[in-house]
Protein backbone atom coordinates (compact mmCIF):
# COMPACT_ATOMS: atom_id res chain seq x y z
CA UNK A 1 -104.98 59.53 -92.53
CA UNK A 2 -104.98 56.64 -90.58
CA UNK A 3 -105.00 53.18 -92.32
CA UNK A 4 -108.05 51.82 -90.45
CA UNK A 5 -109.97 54.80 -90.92
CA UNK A 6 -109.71 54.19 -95.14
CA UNK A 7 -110.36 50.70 -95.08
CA UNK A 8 -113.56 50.90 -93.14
CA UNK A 9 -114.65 53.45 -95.66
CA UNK A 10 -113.56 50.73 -98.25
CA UNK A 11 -115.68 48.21 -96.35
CA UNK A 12 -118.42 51.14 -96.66
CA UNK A 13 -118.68 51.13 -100.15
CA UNK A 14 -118.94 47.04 -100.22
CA UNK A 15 -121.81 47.54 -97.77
CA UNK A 16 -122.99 50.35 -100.19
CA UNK A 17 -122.44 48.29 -103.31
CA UNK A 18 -123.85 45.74 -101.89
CA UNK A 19 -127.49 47.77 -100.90
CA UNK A 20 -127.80 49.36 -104.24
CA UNK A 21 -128.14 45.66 -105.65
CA UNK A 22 -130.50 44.52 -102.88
CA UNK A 23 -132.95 47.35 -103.89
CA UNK A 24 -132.05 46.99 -107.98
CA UNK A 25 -133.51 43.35 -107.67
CA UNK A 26 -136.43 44.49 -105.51
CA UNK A 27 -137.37 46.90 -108.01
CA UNK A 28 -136.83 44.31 -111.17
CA UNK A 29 -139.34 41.52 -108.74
CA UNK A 30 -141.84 44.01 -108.83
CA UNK A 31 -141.82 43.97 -112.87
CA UNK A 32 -143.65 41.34 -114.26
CA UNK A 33 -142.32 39.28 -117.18
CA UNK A 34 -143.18 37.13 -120.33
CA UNK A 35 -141.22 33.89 -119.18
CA UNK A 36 -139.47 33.05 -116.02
CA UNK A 37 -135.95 32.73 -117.78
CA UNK A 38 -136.46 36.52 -118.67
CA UNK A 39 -137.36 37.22 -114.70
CA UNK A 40 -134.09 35.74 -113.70
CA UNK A 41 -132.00 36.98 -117.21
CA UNK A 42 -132.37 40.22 -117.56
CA UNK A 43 -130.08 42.80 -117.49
CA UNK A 44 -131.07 44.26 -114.41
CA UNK A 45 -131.12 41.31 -112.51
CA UNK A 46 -127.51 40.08 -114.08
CA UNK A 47 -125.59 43.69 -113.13
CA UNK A 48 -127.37 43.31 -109.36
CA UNK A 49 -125.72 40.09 -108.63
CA UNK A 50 -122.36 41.28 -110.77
CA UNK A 51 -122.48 44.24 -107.87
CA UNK A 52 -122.87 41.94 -105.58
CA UNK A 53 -119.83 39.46 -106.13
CA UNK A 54 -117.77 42.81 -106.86
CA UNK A 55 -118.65 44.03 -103.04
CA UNK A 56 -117.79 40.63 -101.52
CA UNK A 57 -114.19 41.18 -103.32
CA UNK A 58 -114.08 44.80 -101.87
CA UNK A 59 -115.08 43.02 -98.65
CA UNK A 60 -112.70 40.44 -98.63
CA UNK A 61 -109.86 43.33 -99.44
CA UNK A 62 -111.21 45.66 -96.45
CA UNK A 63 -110.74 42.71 -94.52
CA UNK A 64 -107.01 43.11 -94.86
CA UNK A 65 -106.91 45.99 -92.31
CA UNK A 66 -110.16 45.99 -90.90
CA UNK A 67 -110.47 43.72 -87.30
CA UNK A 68 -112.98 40.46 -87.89
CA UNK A 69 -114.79 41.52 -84.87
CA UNK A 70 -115.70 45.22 -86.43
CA UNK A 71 -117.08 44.16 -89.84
CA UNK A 72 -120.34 42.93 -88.88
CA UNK A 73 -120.95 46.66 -87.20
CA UNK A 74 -120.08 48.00 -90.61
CA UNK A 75 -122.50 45.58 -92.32
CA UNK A 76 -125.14 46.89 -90.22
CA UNK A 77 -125.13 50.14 -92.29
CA UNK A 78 -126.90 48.31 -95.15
CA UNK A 79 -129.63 48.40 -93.17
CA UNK A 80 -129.74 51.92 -93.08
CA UNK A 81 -128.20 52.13 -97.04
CA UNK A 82 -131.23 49.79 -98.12
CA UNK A 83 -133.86 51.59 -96.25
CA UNK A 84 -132.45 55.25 -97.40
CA UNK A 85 -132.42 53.84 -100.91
CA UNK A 86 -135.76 52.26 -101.42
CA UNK A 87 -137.66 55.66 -99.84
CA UNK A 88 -135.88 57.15 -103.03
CA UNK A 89 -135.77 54.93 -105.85
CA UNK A 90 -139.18 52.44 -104.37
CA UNK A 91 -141.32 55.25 -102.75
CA UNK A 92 -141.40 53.39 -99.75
CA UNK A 93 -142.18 55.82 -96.18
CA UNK A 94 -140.40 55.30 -93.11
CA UNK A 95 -142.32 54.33 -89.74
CA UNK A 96 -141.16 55.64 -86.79
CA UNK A 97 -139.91 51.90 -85.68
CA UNK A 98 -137.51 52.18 -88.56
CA UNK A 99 -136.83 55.65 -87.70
CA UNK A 100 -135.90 54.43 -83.88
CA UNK A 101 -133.89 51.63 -85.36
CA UNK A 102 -132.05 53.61 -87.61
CA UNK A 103 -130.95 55.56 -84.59
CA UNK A 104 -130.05 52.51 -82.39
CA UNK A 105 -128.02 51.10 -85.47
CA UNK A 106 -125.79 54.55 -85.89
CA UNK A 107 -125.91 55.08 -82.44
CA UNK A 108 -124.48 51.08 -82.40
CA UNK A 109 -121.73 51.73 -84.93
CA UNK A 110 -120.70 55.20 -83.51
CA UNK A 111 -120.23 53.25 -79.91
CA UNK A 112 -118.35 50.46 -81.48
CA UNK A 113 -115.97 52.91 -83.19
CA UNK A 114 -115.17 54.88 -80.21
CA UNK A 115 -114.63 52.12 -77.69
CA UNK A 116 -110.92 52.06 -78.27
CA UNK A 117 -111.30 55.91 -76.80
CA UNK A 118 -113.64 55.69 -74.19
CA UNK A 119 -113.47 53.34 -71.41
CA UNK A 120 -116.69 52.18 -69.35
């Protein structure tokens, strides 16, 4: 399997990693607490920015293979991991806009990917 192929899907999970947290500390801000310390230290909110420092490593590794110039098309999947992830765990609906972005975004990445293949 080609090298670039595995860390992109490594840079995937970051962007994955990295989602899951965004929507764990969404769902703790919607919880109301007894003091601020406990709305900033609770476990919750300390494992969501743990995730997060672990996907910047995982970044930072991907970025080993993976070209500069391709990463911030990967990082535009979070958009798509967040929204996926918060009409699951948040209840939250889709409108068609973010439907039709959705789209453009994977449409976006899948263009990116191929344009070592396909010449305009």
């Amino acid at each position: 399997m080609n090298e670039m192929v595995i860390f992109s899907g490594i840079f995937l999970l970051s962007v994955l990693i990295s989602s899951v947290s965004q929507v764990m500390l969404k769902k703790s801000a919607n919880k109301t607490y007894d003091s601020k310390i406990k709305e900033y230290l609770n476990p919750t909110v300390i494992i969501a920015y743990g995730m997060f420092f672990a996907a910047t490593l995982i970044t930072m590794f991907a970025y080993k293979v993976v070209p500069l110039s391709f990463g911030p098309i990967l990082e535009s999947a979070g958009y798509i991991f967040v929204a996926v992830l918060s009409f699951f765990i948040l209840k939250e609906r889709f409108t068609w806009k973010q439907t039709l972005g959705m789209v453009l975004i994977l449409a976006g990445i899948a263009l990116f990917s191929l344009g070592g293949y396909i010449r305009f």
